[in-house]
Structures are given as C-alpha cells and as structure tokens.
PDB file of N, CA and C in Angstrom:
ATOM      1  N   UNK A   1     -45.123 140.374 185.515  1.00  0.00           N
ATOM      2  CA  UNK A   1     -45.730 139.074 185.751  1.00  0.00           C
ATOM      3  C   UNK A   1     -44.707 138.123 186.364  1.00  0.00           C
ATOM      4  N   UNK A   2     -45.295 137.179 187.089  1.00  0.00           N
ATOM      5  CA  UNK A   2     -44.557 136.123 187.993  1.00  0.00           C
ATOM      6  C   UNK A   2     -44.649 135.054 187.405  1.00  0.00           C
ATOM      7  N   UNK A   3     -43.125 134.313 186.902  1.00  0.00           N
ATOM      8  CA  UNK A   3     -43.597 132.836 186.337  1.00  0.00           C
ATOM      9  C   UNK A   3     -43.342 131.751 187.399  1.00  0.00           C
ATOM     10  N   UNK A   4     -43.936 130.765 187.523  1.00  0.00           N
ATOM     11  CA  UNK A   4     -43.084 129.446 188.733  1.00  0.00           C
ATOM     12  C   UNK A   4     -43.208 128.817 188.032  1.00  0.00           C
ATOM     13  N   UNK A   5     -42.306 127.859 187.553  1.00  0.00           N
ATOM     14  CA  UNK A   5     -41.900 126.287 187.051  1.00  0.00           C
ATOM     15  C   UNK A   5     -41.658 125.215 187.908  1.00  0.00           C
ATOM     16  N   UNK A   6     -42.402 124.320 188.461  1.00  0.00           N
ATOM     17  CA  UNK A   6     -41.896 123.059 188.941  1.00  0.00           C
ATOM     18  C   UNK A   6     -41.461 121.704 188.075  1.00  0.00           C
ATOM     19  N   UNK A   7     -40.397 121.546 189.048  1.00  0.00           N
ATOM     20  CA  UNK A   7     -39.844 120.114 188.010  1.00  0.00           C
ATOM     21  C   UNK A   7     -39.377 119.545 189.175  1.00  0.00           C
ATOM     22  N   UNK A   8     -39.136 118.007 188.773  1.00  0.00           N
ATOM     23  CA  UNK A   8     -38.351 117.063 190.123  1.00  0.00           C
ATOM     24  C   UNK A   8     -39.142 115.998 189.841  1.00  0.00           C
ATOM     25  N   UNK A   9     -40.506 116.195 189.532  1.00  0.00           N
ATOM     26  CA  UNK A   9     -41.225 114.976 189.934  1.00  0.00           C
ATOM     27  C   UNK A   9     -41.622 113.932 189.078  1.00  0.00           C
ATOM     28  N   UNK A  10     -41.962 112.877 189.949  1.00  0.00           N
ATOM     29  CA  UNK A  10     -41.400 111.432 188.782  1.00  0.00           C
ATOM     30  C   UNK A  10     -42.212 110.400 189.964  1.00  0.00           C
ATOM     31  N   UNK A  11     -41.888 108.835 189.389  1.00  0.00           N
ATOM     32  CA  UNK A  11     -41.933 108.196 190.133  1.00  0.00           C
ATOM     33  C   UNK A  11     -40.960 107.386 191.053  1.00  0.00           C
ATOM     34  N   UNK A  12     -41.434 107.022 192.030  1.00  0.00           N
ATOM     35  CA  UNK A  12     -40.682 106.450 193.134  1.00  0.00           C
ATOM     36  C   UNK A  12     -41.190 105.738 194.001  1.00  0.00           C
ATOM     37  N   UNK A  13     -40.484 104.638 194.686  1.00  0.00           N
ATOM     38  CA  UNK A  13     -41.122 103.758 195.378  1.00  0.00           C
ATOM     39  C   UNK A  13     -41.074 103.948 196.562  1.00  0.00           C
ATOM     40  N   UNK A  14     -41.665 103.218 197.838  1.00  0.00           N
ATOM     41  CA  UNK A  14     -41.601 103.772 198.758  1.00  0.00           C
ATOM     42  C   UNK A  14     -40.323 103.936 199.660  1.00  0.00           C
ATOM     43  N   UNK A  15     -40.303 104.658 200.225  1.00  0.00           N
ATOM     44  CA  UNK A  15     -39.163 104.667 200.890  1.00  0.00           C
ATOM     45  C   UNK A  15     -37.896 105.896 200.573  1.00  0.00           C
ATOM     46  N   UNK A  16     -37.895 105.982 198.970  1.00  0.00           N
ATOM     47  CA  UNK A  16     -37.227 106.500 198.168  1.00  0.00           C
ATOM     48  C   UNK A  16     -36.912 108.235 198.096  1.00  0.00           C
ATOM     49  N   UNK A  17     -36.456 108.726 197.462  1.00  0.00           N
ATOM     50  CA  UNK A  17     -36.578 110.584 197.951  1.00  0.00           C
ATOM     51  C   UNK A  17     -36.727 111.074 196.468  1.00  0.00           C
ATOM     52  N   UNK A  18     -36.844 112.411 196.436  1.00  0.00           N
ATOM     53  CA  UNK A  18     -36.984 112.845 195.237  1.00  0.00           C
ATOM     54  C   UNK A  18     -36.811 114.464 196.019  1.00  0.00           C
ATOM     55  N   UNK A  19     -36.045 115.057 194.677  1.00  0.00           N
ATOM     56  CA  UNK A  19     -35.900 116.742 195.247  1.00  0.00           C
ATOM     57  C   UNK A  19     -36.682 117.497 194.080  1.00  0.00           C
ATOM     58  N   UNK A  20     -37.675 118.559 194.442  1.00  0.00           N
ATOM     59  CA  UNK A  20     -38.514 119.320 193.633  1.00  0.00           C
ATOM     60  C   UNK A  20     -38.155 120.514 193.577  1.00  0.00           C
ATOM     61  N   UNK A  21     -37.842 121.629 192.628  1.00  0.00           N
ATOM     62  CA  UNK A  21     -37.321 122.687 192.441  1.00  0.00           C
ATOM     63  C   UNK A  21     -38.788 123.525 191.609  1.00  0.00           C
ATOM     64  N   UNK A  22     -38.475 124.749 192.646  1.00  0.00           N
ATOM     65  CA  UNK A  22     -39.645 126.125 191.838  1.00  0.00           C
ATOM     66  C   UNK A  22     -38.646 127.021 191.534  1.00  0.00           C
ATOM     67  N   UNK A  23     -38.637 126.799 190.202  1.00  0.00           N
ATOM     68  CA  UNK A  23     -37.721 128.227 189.304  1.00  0.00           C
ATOM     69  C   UNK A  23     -39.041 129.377 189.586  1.00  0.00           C
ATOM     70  N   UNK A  24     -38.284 130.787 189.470  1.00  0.00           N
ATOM     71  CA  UNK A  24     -39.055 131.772 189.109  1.00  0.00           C
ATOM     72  C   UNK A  24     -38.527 133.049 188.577  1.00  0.00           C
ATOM     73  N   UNK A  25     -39.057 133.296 187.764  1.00  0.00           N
ATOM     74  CA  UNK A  25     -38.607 134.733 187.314  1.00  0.00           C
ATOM     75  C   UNK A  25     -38.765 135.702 187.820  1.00  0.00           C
ATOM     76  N   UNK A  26     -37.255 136.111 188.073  1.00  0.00           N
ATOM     77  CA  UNK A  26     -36.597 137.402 188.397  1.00  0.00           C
ATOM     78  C   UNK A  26     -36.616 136.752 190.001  1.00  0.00           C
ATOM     79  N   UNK A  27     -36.250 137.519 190.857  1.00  0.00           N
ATOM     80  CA  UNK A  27     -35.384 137.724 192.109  1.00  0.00           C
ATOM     81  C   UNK A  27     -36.532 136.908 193.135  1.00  0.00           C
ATOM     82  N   UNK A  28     -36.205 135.579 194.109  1.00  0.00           N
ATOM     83  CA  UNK A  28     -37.422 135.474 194.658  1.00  0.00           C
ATOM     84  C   UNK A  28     -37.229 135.797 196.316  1.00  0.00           C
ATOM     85  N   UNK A  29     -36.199 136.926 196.232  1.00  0.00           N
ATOM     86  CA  UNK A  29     -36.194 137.587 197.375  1.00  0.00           C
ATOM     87  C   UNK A  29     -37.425 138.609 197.554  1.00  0.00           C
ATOM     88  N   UNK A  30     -37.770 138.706 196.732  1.00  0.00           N
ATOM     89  CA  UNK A  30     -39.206 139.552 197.020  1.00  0.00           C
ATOM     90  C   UNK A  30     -40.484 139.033 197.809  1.00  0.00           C
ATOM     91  N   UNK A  31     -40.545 137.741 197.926  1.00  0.00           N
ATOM     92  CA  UNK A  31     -41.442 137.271 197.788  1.00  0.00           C
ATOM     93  C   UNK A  31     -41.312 136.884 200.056  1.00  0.00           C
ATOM     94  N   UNK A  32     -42.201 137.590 200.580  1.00  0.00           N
ATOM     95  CA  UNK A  32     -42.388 137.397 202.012  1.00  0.00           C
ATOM     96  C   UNK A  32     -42.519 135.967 202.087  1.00  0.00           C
ATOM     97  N   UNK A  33     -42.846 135.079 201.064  1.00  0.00           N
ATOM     98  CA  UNK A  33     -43.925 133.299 201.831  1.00  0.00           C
ATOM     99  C   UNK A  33     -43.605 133.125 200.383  1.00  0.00           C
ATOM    100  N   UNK A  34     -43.088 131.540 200.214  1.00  0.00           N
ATOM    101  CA  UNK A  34     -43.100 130.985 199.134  1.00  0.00           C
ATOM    102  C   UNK A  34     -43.589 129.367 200.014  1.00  0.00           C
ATOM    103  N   UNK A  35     -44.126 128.801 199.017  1.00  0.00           N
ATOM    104  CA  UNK A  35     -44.431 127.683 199.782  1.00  0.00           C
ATOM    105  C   UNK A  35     -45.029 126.206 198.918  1.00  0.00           C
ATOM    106  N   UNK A  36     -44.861 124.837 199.254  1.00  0.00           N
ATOM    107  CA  UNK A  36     -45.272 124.365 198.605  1.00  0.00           C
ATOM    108  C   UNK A  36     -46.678 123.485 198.954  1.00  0.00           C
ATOM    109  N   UNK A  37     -47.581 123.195 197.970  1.00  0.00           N
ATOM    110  CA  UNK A  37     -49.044 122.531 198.321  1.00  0.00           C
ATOM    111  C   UNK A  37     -49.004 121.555 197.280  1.00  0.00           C
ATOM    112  N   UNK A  38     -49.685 119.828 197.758  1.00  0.00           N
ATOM    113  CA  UNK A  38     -49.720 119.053 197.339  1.00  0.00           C
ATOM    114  C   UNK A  38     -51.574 119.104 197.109  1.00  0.00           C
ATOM    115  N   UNK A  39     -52.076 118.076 196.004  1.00  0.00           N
ATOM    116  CA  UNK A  39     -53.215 118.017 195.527  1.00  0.00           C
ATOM    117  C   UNK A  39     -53.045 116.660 195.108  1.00  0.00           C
ATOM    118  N   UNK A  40     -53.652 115.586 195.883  1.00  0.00           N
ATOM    119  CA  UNK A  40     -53.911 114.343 195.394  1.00  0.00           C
ATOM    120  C   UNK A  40     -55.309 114.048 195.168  1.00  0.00           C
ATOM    121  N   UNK A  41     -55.469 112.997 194.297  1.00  0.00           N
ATOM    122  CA  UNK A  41     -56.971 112.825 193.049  1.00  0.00           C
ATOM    123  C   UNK A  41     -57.595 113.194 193.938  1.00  0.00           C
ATOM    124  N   UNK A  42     -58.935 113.585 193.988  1.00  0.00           N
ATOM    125  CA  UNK A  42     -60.240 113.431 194.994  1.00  0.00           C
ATOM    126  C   UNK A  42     -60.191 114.680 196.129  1.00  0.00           C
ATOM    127  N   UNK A  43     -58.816 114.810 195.836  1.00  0.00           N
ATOM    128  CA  UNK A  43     -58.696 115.876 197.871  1.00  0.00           C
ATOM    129  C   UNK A  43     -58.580 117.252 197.115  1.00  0.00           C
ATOM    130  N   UNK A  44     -58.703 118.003 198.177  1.00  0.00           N
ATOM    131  CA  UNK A  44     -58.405 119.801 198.282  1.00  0.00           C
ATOM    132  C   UNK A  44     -56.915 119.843 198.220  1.00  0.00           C
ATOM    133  N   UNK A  45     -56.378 120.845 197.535  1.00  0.00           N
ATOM    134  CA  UNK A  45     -55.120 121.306 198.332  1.00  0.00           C
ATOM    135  C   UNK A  45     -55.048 121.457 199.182  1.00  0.00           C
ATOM    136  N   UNK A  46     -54.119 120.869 199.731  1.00  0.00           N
ATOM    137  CA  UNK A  46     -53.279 121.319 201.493  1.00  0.00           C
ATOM    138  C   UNK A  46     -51.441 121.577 201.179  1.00  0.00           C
ATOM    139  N   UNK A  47     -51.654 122.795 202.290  1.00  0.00           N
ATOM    140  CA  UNK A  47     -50.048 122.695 202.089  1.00  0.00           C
ATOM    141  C   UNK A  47     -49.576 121.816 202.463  1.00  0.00           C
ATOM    142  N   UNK A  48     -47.974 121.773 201.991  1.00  0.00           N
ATOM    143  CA  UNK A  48     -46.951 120.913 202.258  1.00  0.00           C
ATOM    144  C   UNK A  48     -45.734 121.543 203.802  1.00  0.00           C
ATOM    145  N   UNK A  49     -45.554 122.518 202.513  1.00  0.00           N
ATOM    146  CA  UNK A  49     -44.194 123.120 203.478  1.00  0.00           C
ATOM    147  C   UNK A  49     -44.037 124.655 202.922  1.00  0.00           C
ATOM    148  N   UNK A  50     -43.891 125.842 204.050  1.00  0.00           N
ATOM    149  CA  UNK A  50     -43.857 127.385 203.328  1.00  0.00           C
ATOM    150  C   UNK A  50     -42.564 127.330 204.218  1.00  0.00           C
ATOM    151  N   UNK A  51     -41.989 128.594 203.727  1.00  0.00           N
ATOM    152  CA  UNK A  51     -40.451 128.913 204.229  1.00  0.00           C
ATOM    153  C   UNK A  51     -41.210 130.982 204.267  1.00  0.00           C
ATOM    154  N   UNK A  52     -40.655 131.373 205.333  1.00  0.00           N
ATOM    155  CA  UNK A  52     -41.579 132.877 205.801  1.00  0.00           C
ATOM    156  C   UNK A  52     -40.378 133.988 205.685  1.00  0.00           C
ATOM    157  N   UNK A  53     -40.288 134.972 204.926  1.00  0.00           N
ATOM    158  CA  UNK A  53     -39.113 135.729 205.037  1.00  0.00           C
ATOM    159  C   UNK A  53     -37.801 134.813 204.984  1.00  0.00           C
ATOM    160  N   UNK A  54     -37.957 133.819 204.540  1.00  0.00           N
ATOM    161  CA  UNK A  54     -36.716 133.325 203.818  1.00  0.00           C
ATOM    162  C   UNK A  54     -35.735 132.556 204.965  1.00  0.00           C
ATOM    163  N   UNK A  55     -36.628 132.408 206.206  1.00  0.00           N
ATOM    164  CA  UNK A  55     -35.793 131.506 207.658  1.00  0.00           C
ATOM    165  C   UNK A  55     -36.475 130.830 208.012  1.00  0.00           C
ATOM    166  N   UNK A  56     -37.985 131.108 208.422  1.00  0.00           N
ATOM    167  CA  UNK A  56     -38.748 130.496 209.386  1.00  0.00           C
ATOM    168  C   UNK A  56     -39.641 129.365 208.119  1.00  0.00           C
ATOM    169  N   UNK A  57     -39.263 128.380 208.946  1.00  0.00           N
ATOM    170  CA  UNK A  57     -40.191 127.157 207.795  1.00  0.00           C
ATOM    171  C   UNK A  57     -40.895 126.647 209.047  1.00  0.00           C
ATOM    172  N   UNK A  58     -42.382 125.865 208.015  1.00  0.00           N
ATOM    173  CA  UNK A  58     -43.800 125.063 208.659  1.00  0.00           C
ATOM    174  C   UNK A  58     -43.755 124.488 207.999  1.00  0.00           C
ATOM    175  N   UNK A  59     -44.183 123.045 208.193  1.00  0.00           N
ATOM    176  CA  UNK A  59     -44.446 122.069 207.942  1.00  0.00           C
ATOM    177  C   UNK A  59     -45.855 121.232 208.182  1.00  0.00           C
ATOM    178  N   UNK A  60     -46.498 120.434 207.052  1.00  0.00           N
ATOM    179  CA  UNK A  60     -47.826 119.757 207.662  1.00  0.00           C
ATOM    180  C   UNK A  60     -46.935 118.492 208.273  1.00  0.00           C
ATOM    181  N   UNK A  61     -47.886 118.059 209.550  1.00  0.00           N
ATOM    182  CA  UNK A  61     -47.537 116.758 210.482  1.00  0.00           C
ATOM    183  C   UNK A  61     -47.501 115.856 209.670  1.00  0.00           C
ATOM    184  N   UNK A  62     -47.605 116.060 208.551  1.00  0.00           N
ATOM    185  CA  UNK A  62     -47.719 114.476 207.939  1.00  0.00           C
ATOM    186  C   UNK A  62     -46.462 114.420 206.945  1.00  0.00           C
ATOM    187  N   UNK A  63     -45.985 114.911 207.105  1.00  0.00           N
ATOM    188  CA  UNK A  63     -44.289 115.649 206.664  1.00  0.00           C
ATOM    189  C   UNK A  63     -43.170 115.989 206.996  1.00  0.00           C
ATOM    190  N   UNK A  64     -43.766 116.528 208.213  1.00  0.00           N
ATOM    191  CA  UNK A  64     -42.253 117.006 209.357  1.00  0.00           C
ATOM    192  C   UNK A  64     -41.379 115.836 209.189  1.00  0.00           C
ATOM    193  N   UNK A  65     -40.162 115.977 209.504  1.00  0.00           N
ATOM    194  CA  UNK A  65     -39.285 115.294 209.309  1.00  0.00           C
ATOM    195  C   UNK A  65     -38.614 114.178 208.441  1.00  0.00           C
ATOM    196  N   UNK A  66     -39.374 114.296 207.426  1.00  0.00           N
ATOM    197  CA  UNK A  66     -39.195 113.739 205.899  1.00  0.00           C
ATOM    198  C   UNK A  66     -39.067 114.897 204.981  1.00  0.00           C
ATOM    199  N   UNK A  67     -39.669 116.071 204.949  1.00  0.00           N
ATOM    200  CA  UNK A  67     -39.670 116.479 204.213  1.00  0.00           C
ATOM    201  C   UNK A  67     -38.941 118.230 204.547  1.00  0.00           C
ATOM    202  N   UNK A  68     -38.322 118.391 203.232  1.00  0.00           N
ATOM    203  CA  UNK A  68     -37.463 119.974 203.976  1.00  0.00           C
ATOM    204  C   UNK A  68     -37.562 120.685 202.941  1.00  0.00           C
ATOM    205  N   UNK A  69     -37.766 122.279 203.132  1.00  0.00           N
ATOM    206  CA  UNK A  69     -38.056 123.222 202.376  1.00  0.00           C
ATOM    207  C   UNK A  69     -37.046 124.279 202.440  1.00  0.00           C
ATOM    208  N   UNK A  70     -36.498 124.557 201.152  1.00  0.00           N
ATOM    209  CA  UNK A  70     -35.511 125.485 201.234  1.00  0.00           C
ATOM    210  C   UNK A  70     -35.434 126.319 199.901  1.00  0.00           C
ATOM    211  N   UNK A  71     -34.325 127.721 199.719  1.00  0.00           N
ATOM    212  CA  UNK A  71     -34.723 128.577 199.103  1.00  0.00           C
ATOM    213  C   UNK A  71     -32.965 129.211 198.655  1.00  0.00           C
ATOM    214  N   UNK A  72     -33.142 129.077 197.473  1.00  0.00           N
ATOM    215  CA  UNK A  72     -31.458 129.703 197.196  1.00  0.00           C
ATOM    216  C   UNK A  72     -31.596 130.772 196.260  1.00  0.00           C
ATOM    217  N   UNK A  73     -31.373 132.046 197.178  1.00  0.00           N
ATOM    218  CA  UNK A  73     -31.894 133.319 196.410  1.00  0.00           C
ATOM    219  C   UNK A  73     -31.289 133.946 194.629  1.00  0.00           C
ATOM    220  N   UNK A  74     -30.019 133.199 194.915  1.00  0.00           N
ATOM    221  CA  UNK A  74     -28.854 133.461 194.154  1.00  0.00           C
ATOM    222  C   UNK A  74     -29.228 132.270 192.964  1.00  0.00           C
ATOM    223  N   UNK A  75     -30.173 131.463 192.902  1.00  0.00           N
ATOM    224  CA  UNK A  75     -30.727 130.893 191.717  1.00  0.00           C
ATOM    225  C   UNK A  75     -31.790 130.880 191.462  1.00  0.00           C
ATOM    226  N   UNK A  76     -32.622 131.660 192.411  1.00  0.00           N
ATOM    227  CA  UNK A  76     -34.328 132.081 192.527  1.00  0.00           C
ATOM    228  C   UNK A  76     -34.885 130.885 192.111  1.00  0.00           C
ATOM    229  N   UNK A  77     -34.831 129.768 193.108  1.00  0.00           N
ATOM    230  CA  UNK A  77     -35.278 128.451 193.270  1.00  0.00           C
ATOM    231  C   UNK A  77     -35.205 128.678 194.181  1.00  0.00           C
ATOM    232  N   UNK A  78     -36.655 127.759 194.887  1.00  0.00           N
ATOM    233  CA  UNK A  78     -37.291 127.213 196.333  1.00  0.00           C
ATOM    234  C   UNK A  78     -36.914 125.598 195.719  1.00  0.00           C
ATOM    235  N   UNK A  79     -36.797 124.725 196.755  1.00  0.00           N
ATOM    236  CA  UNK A  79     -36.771 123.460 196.475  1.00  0.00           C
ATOM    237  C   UNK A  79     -37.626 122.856 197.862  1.00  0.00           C
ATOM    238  N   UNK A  80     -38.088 121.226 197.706  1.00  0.00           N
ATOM    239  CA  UNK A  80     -38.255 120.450 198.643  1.00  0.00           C
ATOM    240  C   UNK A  80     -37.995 119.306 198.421  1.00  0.00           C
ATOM    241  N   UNK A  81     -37.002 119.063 199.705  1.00  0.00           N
ATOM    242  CA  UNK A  81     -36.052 117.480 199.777  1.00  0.00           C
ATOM    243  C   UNK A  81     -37.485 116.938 200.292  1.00  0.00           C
ATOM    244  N   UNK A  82     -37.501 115.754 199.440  1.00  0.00           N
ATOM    245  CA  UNK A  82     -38.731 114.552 199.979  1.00  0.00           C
ATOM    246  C   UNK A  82     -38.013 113.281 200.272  1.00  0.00           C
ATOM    247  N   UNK A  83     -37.741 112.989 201.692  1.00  0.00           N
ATOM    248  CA  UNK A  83     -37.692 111.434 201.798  1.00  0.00           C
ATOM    249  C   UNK A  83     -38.107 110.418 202.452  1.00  0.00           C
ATOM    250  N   UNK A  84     -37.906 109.450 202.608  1.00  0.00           N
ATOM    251  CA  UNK A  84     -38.789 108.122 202.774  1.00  0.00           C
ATOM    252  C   UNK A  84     -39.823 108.476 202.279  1.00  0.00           C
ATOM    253  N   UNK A  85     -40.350 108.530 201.373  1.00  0.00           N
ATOM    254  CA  UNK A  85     -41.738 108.770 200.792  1.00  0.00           C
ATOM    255  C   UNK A  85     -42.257 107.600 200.739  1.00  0.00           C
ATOM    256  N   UNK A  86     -43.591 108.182 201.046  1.00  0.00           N
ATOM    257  CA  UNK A  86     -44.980 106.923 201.191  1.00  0.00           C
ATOM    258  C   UNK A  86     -45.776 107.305 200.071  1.00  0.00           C
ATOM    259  N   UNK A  87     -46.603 106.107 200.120  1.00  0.00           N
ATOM    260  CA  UNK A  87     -47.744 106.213 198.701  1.00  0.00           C
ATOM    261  C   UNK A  87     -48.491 107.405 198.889  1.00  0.00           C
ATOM    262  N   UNK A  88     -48.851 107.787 200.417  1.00  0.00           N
ATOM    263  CA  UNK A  88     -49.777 108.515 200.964  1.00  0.00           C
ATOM    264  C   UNK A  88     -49.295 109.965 200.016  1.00  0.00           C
ATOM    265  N   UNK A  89     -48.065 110.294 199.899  1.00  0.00           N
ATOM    266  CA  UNK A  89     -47.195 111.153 199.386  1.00  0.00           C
ATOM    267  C   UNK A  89     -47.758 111.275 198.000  1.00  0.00           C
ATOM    268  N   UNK A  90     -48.556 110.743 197.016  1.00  0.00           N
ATOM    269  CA  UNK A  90     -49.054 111.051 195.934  1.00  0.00           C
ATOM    270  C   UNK A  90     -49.586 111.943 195.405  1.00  0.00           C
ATOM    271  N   UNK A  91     -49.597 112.625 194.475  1.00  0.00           N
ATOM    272  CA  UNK A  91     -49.664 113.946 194.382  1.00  0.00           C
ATOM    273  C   UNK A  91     -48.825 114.676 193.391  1.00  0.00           C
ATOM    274  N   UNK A  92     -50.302 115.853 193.094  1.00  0.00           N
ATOM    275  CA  UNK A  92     -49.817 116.688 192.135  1.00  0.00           C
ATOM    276  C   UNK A  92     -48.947 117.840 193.176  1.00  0.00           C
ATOM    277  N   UNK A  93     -47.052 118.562 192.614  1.00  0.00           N
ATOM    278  CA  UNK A  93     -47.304 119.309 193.969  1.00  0.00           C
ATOM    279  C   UNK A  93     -47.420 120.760 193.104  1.00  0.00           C
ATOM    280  N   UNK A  94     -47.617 121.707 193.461  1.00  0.00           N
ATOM    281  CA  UNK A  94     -47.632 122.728 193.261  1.00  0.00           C
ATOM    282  C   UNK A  94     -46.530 123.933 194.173  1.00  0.00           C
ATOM    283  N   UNK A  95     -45.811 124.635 193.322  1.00  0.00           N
ATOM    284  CA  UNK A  95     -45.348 125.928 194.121  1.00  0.00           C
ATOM    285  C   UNK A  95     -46.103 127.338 194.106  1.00  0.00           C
ATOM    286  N   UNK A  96     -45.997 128.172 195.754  1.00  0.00           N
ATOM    287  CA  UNK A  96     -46.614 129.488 195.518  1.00  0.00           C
ATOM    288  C   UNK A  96     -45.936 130.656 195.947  1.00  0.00           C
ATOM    289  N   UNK A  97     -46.033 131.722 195.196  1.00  0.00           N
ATOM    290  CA  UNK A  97     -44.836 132.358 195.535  1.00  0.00           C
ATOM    291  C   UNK A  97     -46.248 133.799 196.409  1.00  0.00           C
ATOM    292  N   UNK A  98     -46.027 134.218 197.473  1.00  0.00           N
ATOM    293  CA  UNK A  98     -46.915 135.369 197.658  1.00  0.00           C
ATOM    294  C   UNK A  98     -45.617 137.033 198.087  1.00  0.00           C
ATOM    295  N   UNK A  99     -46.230 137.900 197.294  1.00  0.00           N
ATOM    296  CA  UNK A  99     -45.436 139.239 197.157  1.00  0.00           C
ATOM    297  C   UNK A  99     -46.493 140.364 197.918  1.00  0.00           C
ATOM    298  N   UNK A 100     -45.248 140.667 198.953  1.00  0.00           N
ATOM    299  CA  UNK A 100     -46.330 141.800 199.656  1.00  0.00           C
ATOM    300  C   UNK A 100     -47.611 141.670 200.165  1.00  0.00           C
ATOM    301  N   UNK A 101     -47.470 139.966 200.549  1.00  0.00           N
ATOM    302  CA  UNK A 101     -48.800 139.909 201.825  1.00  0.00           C
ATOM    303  C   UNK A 101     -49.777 139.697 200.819  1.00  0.00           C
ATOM    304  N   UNK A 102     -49.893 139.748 199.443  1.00  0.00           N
ATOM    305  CA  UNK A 102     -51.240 140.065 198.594  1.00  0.00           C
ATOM    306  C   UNK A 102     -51.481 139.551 197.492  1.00  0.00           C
ATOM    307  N   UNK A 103     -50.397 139.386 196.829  1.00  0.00           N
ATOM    308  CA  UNK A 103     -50.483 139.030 195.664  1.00  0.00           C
ATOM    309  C   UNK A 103     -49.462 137.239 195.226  1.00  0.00           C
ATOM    310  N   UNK A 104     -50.492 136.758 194.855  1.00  0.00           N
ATOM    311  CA  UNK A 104     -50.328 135.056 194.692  1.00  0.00           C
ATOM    312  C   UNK A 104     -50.275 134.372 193.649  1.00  0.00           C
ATOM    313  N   UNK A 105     -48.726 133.709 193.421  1.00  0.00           N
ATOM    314  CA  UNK A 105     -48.622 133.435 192.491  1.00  0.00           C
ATOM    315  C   UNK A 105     -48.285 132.086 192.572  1.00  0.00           C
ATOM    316  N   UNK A 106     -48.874 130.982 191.496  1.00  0.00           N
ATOM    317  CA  UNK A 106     -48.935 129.805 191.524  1.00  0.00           C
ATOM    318  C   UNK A 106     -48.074 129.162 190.217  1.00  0.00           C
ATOM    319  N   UNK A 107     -47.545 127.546 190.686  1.00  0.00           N
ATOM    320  CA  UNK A 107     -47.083 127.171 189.306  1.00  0.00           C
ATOM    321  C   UNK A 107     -48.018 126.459 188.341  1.00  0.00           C
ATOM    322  N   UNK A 108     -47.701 125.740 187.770  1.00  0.00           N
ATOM    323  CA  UNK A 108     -48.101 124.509 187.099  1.00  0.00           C
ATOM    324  C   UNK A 108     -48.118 123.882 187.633  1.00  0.00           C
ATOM    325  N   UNK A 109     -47.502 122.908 188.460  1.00  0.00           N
ATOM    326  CA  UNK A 109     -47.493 121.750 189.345  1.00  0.00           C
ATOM    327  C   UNK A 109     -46.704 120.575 188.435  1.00  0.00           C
ATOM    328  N   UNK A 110     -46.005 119.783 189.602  1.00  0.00           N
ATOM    329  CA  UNK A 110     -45.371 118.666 189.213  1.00  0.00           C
ATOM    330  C   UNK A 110     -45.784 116.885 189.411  1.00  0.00           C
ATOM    331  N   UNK A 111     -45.761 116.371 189.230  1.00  0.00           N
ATOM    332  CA  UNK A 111     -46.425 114.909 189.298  1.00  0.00           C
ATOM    333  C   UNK A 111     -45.796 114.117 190.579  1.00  0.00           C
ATOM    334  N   UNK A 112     -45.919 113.801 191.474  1.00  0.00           N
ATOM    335  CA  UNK A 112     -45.041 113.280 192.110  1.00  0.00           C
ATOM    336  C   UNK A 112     -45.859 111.718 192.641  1.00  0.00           C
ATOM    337  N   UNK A 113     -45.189 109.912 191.867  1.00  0.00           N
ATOM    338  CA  UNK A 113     -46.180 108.821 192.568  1.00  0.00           C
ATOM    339  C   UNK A 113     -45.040 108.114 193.137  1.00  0.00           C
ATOM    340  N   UNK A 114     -46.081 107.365 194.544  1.00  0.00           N
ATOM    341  CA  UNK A 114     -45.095 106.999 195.078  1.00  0.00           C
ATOM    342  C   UNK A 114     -45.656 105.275 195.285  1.00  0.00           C
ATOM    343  N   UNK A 115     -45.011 104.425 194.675  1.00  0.00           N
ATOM    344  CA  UNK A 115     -45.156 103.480 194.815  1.00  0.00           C
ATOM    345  C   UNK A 115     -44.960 102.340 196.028  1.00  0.00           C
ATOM    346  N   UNK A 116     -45.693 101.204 196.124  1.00  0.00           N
ATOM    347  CA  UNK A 116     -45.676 100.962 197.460  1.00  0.00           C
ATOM    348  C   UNK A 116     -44.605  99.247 197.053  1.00  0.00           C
TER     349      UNK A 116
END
C-alpha cells in the first residue's frame, strides 16, 4: 500500500509563499507522474502542477510562474514552492502519486487560505 501525507498548509496573505511537502512511503522513484491538484469550495479538482519521470514538469496557466514543483527522491517528498499567492489560490491541495501508468494514489489534502 501507498501512503501520501501533505503538510505546509496554513494561512497567508496575499502576496505571501508557502512550501507544501507530499511525504510517501517507501521510494517515490517508482512512481512515473506525481502531481499536485487543488479543490476549492464549490469547484472540481483541477490540477496544479505534475512533475513526469521525475524532469519534465506542467503547470496550470493560472500558476506558471508562481508556482514550482519538485521532487527529492532521497527523502521521497514531492514539494510545491507557492508564491505571490492570491486569494484565487484557496484551496484544499491534494498530492497524487500514479505507479505504472495505472495505479493512483491520493493524499489527504492540505488546507491552503489566502488572504486578501
């Protein structure tokens, strides 16, 4: 079994940054796509930011260049640097780890408000 833990998130005002970390158990070099998705009140999930074989990162437009996704195999944490954050930025976020194209594994999710 696959665990993900997110933590980082809190409040903050605008402008401000905050860094979010997905622990996971055991090695998350396995994992082809890890990635993170935000869920604010009322909306669908949408992703945030995936990192692909562990180089190639995407980003949603409403993020690029505020926000950065990265992965340190050697502490099997994914993280995402968030800054200048906007209110728009509100949100539950969630990490996902996918193994072998197939199999999907999700966290708990972290709180993240951003005050204006």
């Amino acid at each position: 079994q696959v665990y993900l833990v997110e933590s980082g998130g809190g409040l903050v005002q605008a402008g401000g940054s905050l860094r979010l970390s997905c622990a996971a158990s055991g090695s998350i070099s396995r994992f082809n796509i890890m990635a993170w998705y935000r869920q604010a009140p009322g909306k669908q999930r949408e992703l945030v930011a995936q990192i692909i074989r562990g180089d190639t990162t995407n980003y949603a437009n409403s993020v690029e260049g505020r926000f950065t996704i990265s992965r340190d195999n050697a502490k099997n944490t994914m993280y995402l640097q968030m800054n200048n954050l906007r209110p728009e930025d509100t949100a539950v976020y969630y990490c996902k780890a996918v193994l072998q194209s197939q199999y999907m594994y999700w966290g708990q999710g972290t709180s993240v408000t951003v005050s204006s």
